[in-house]
C-alpha atoms as a PDB file:
ATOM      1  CA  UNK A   1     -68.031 -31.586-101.224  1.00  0.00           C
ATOM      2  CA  UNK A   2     -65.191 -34.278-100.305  1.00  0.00           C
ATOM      3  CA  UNK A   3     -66.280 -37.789 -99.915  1.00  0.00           C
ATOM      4  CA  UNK A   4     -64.574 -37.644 -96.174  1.00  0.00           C
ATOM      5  CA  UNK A   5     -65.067 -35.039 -93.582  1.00  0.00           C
ATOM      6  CA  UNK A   6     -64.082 -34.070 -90.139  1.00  0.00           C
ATOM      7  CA  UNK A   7     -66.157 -34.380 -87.188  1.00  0.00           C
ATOM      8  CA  UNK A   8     -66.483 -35.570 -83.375  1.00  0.00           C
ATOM      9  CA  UNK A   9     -64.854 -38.505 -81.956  1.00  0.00           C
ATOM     10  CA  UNK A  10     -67.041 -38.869 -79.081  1.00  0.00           C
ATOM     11  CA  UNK A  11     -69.664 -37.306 -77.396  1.00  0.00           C
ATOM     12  CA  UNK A  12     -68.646 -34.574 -74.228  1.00  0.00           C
ATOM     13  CA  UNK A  13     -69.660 -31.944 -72.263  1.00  0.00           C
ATOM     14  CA  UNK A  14     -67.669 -28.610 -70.450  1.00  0.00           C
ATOM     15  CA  UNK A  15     -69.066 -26.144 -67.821  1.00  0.00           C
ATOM     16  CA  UNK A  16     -67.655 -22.764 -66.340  1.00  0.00           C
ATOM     17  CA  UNK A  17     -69.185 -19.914 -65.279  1.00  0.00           C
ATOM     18  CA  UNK A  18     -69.256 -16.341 -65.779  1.00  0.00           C
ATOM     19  CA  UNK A  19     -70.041 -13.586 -63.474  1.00  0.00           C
ATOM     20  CA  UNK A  20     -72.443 -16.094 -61.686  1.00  0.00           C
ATOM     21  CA  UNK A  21     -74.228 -17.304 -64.714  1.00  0.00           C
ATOM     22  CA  UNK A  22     -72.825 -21.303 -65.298  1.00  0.00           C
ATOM     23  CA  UNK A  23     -72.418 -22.651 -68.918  1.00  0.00           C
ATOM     24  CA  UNK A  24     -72.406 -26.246 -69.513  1.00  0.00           C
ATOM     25  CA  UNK A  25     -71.222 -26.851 -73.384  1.00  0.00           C
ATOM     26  CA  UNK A  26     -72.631 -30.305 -74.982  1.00  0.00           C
ATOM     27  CA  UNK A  27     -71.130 -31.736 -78.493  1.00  0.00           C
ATOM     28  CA  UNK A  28     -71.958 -34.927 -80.342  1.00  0.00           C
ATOM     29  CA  UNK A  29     -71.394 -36.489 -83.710  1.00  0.00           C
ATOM     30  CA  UNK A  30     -74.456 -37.211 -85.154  1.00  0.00           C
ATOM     31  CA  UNK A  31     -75.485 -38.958 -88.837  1.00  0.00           C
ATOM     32  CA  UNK A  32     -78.390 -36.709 -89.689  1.00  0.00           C
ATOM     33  CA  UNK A  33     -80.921 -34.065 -88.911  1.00  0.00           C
ATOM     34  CA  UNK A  34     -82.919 -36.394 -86.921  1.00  0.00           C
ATOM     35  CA  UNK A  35     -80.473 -37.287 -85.280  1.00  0.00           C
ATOM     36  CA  UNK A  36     -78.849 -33.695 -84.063  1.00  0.00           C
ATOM     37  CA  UNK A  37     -82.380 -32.647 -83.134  1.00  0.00           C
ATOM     38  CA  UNK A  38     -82.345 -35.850 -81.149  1.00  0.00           C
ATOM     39  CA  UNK A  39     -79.452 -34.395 -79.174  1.00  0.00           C
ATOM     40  CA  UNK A  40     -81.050 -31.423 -79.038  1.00  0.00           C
ATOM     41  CA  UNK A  41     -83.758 -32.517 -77.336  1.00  0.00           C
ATOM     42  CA  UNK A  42     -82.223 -34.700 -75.138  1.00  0.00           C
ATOM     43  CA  UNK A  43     -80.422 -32.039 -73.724  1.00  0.00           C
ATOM     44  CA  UNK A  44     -83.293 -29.392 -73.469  1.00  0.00           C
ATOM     45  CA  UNK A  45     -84.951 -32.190 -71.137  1.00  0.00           C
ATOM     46  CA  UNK A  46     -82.016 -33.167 -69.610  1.00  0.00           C
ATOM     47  CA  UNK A  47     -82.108 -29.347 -68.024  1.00  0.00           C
ATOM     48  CA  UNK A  48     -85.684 -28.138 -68.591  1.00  0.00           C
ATOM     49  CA  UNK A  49     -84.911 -25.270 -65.614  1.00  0.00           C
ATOM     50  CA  UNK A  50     -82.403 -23.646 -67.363  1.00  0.00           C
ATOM     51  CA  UNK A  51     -82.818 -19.843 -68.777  1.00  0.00           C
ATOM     52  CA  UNK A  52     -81.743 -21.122 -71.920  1.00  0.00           C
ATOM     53  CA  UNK A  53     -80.652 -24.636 -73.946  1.00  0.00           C
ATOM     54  CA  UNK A  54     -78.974 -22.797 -77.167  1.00  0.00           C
ATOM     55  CA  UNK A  55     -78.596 -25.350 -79.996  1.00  0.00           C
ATOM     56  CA  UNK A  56     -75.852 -25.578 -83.175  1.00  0.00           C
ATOM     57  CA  UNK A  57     -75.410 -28.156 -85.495  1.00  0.00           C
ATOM     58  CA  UNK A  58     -73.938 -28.977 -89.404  1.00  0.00           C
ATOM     59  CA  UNK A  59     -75.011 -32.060 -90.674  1.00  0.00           C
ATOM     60  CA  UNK A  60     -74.449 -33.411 -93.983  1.00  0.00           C
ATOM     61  CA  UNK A  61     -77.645 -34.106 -96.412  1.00  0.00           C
ATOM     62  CA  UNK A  62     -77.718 -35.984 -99.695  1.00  0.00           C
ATOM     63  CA  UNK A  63     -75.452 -38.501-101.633  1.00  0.00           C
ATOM     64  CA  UNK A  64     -71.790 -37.254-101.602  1.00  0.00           C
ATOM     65  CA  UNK A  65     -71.050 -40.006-104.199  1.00  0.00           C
ATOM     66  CA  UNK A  66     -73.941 -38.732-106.455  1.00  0.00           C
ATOM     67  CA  UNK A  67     -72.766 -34.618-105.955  1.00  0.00           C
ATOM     68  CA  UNK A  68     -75.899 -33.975-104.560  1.00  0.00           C
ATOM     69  CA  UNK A  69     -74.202 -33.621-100.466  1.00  0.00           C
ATOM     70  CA  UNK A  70     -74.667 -30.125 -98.846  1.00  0.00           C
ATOM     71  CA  UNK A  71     -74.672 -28.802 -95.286  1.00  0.00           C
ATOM     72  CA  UNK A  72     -77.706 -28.405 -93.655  1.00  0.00           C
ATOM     73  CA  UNK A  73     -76.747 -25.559 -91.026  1.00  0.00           C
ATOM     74  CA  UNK A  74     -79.440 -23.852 -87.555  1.00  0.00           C
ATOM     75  CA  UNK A  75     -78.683 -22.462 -84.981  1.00  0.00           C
ATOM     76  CA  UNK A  76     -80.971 -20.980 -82.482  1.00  0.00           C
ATOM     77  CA  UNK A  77     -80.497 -18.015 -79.908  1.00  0.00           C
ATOM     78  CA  UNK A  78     -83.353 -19.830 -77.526  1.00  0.00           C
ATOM     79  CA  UNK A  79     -84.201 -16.429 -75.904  1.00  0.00           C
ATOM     80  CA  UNK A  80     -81.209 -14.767 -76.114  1.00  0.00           C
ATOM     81  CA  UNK A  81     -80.251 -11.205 -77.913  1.00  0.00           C
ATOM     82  CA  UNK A  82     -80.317 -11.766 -81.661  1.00  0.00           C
ATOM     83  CA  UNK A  83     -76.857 -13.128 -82.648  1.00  0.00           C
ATOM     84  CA  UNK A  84     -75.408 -13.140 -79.308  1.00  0.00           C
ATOM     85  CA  UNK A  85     -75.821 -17.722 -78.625  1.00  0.00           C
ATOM     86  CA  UNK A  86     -76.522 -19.455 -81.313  1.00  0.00           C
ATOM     87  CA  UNK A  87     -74.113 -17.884 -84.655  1.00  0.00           C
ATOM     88  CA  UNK A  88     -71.161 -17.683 -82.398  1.00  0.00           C
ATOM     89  CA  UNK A  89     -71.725 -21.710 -81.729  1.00  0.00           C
ATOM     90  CA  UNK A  90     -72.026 -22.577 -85.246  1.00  0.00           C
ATOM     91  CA  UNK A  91     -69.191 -20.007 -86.168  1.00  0.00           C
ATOM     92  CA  UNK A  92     -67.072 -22.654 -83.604  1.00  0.00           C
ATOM     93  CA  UNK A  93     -67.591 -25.418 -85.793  1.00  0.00           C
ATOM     94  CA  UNK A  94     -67.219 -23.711 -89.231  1.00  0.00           C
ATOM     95  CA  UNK A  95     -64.592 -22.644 -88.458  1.00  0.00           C
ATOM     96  CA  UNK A  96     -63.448 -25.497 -87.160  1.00  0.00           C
ATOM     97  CA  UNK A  97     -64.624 -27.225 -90.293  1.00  0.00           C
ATOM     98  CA  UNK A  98     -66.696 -29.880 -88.407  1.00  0.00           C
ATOM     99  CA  UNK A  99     -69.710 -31.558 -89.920  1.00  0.00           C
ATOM    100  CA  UNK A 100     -72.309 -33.929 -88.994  1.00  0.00           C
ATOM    101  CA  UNK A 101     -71.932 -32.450 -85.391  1.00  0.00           C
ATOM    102  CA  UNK A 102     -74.754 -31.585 -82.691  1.00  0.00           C
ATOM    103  CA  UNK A 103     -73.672 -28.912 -80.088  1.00  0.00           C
ATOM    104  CA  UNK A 104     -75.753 -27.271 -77.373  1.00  0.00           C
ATOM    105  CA  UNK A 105     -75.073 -24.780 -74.511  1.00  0.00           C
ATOM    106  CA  UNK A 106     -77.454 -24.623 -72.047  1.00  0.00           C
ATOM    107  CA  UNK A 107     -76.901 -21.428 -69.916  1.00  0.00           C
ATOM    108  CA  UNK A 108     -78.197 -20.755 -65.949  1.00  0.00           C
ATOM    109  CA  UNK A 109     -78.511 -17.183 -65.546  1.00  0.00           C
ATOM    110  CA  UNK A 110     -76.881 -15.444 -62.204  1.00  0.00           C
ATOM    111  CA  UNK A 111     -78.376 -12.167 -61.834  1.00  0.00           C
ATOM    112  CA  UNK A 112     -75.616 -10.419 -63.773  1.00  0.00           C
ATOM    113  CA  UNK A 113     -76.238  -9.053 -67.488  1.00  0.00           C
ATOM    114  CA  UNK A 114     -72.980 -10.551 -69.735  1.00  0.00           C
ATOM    115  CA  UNK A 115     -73.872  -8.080 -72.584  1.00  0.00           C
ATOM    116  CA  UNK A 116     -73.821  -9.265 -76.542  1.00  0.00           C
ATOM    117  CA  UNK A 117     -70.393  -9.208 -76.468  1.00  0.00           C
ATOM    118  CA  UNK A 118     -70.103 -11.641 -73.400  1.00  0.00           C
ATOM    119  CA  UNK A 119     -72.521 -13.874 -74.551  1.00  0.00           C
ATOM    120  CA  UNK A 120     -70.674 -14.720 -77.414  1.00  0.00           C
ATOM    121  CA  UNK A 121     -67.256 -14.805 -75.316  1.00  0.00           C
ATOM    122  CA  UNK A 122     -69.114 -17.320 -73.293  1.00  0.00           C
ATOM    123  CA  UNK A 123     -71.360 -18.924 -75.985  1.00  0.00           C
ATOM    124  CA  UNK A 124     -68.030 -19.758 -78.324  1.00  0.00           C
ATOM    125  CA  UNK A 125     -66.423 -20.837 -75.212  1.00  0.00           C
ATOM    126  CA  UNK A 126     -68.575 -23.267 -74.209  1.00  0.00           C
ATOM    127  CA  UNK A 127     -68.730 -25.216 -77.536  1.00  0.00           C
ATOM    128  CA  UNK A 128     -64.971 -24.562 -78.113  1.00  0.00           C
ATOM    129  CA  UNK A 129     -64.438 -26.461 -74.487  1.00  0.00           C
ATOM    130  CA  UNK A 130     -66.429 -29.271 -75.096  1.00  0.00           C
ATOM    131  CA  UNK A 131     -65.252 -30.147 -78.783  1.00  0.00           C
ATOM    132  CA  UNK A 132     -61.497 -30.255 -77.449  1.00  0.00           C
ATOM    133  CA  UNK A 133     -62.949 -32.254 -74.759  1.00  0.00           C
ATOM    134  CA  UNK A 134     -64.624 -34.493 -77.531  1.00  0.00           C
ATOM    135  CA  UNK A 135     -61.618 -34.744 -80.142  1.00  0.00           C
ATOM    136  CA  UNK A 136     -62.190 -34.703 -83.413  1.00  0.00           C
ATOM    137  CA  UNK A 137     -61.471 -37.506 -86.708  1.00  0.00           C
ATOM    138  CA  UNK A 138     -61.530 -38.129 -89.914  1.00  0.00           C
ATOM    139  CA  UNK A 139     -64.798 -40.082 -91.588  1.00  0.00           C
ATOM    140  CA  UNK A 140     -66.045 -40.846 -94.296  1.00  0.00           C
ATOM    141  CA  UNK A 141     -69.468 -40.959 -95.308  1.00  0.00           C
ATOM    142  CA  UNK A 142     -71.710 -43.884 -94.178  1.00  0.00           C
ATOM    143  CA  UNK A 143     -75.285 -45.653 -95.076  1.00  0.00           C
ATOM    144  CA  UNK A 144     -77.503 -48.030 -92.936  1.00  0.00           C
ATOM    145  CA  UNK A 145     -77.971 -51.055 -94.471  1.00  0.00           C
ATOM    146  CA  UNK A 146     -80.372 -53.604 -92.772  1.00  0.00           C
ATOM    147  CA  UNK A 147     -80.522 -57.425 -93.462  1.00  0.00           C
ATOM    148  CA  UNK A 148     -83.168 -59.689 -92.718  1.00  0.00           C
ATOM    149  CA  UNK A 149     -83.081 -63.462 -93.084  1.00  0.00           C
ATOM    150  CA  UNK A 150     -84.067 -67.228 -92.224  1.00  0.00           C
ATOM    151  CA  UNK A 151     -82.125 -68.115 -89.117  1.00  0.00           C
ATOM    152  CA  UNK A 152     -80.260 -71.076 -91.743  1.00  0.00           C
ATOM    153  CA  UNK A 153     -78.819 -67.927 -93.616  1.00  0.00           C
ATOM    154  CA  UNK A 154     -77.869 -65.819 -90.483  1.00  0.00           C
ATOM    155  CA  UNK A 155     -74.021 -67.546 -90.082  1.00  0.00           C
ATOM    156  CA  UNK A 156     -73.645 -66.633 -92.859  1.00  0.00           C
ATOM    157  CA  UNK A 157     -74.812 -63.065 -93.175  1.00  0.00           C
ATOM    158  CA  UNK A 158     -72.759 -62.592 -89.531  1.00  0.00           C
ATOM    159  CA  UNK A 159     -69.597 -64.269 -91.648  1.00  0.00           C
ATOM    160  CA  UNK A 160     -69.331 -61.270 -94.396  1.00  0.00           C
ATOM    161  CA  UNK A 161     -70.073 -58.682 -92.332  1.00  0.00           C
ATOM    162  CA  UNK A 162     -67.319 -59.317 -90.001  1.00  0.00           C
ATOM    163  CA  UNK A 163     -64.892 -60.223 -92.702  1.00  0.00           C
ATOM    164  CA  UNK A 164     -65.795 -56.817 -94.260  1.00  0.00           C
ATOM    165  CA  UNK A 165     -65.047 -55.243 -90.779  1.00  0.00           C
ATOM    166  CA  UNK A 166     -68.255 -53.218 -90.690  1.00  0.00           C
ATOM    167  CA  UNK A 167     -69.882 -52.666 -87.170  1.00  0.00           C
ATOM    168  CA  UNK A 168     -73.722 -53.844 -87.102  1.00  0.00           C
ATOM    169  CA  UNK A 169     -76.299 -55.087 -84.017  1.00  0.00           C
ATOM    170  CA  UNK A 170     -77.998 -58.352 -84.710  1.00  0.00           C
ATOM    171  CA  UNK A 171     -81.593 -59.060 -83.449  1.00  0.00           C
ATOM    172  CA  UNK A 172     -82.687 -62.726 -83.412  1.00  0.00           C
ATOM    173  CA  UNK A 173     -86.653 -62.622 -83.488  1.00  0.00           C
ATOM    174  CA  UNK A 174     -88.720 -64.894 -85.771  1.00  0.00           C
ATOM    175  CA  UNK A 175     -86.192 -64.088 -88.459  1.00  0.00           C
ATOM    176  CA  UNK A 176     -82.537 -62.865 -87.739  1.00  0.00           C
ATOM    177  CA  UNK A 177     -82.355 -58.936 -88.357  1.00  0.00           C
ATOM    178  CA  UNK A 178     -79.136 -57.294 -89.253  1.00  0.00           C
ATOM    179  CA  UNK A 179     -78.140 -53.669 -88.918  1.00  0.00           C
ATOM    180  CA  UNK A 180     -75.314 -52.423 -90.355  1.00  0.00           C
ATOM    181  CA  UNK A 181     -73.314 -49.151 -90.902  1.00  0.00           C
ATOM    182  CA  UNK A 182     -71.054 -49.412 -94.066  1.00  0.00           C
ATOM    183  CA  UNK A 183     -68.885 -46.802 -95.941  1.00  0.00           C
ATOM    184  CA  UNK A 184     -70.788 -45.593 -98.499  1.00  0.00           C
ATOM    185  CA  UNK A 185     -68.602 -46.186-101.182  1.00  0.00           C
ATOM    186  CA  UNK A 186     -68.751 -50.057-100.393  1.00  0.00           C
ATOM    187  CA  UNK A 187     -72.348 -50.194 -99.230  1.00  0.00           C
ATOM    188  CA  UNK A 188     -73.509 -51.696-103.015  1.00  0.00           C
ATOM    189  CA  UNK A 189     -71.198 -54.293-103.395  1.00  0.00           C
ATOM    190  CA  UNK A 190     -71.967 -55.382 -99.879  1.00  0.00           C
ATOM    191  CA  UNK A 191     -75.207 -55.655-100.172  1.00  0.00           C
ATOM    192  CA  UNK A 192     -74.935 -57.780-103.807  1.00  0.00           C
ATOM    193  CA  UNK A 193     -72.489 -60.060-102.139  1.00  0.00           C
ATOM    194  CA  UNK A 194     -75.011 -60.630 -99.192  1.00  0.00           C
ATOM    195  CA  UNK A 195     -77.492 -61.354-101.921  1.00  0.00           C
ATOM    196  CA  UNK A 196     -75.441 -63.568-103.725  1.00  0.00           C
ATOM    197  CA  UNK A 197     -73.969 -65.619-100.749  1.00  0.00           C
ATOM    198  CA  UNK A 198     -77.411 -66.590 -99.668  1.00  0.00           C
ATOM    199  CA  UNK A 199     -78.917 -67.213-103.384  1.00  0.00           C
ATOM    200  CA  UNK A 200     -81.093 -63.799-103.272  1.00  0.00           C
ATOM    201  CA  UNK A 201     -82.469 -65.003 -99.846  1.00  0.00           C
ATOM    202  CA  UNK A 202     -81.447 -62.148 -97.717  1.00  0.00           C
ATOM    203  CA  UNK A 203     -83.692 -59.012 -97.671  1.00  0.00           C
ATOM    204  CA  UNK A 204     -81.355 -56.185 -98.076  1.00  0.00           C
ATOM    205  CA  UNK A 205     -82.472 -52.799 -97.627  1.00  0.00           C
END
């Protein structure tokens, strides 16, 4: 598995219907199971009257840089005939090659039987809709790294991580808490520079 993969650029949704029944397509990049079955079940309770909230979703597990990355793949027909919701959606985004992505159709029935085959029409329509709605990039992998230290040591701290152009949320409490997301490949030399620059001070995790 390559060190740099394609997935969303955003977060969107699509709806259309079909023979009275409305689909509304939801896609989202997401960093890990948790968080796809976040999404998941965000949406579900964003439209707990629907007939059916059909989930999707490829997300990346393990350590690319150690060989040990593989996809982690579900999908879920959520009431639907066998095969008919949920493989169609995650044959969208294999085939589209997309990973660490989150997609979900949630469908309102209207009184008219689609059939299998119109299901999946519909079903690989819906996520097809809302990835082009969502774009799609280039990433590479990426690992949390959190930072805790003495408010003395916080300029500091803020100083290399914006020189090293990472993004991260700071949380000024009794200590000052860092939280940053840094390419993976760098995330170990950041970390022993962060060390170093604050004589083993900082508590890097």
């Amino acid at each position: 598995m390559s060190d740099s993969y394609r997935t969303l650029a955003g977060s969107a949704d699509a709806s259309f219907a079909v023979r009275g029944s409305e689909f509304v397509g939801y896609v989202a990049p997401v960093e890990d199971v948790e968080g796809a079955e976040a999404f998941v079940a965000a949406v579900r309770e964003r439209h707990p009257d629907a007939t059916h909230n059909v989930p999707a979703y490829r997300v990346r597990v393990g350590d690319a840089t150690l060989g040990s990355a593989m996809l982690r793949e579900y999908q879920n027909d959520d009431g639907e005939p066998s095969g008919s919701a949920g493989k169609p959606m995650l044959n969208v985004l294999q085939g589209q090659e997309l990973e660490n992505v989150a997609a979900v159709v949630t469908r309102y029935y209207g009184g008219t039987n689609l059939g299998v085959g119109g299901l999946v029409r519909a079903y690989s329509r819906a996520t097809k809709v809302a990835v082009a709605a969502a774009g799609t990039v280039e990433e590479v992998p990426h690992r949390r790294l959190s930072v805790t230290v003495a408010y003395d040591d916080s300029g500091t701290v803020r100083g290399i991580l914006e020189s090293a152009g990472v993004e991260f949320d700071a949380t000024y409490e009794s200590d000052v808490s860092f939280d940053a997301r840094v390419p993976l490949s760098e995330a170990d030399a950041l970390a022993d520079r962060l060390r170093s620059a604050t004589s083993g001070r900082a508590d890097v995790a």
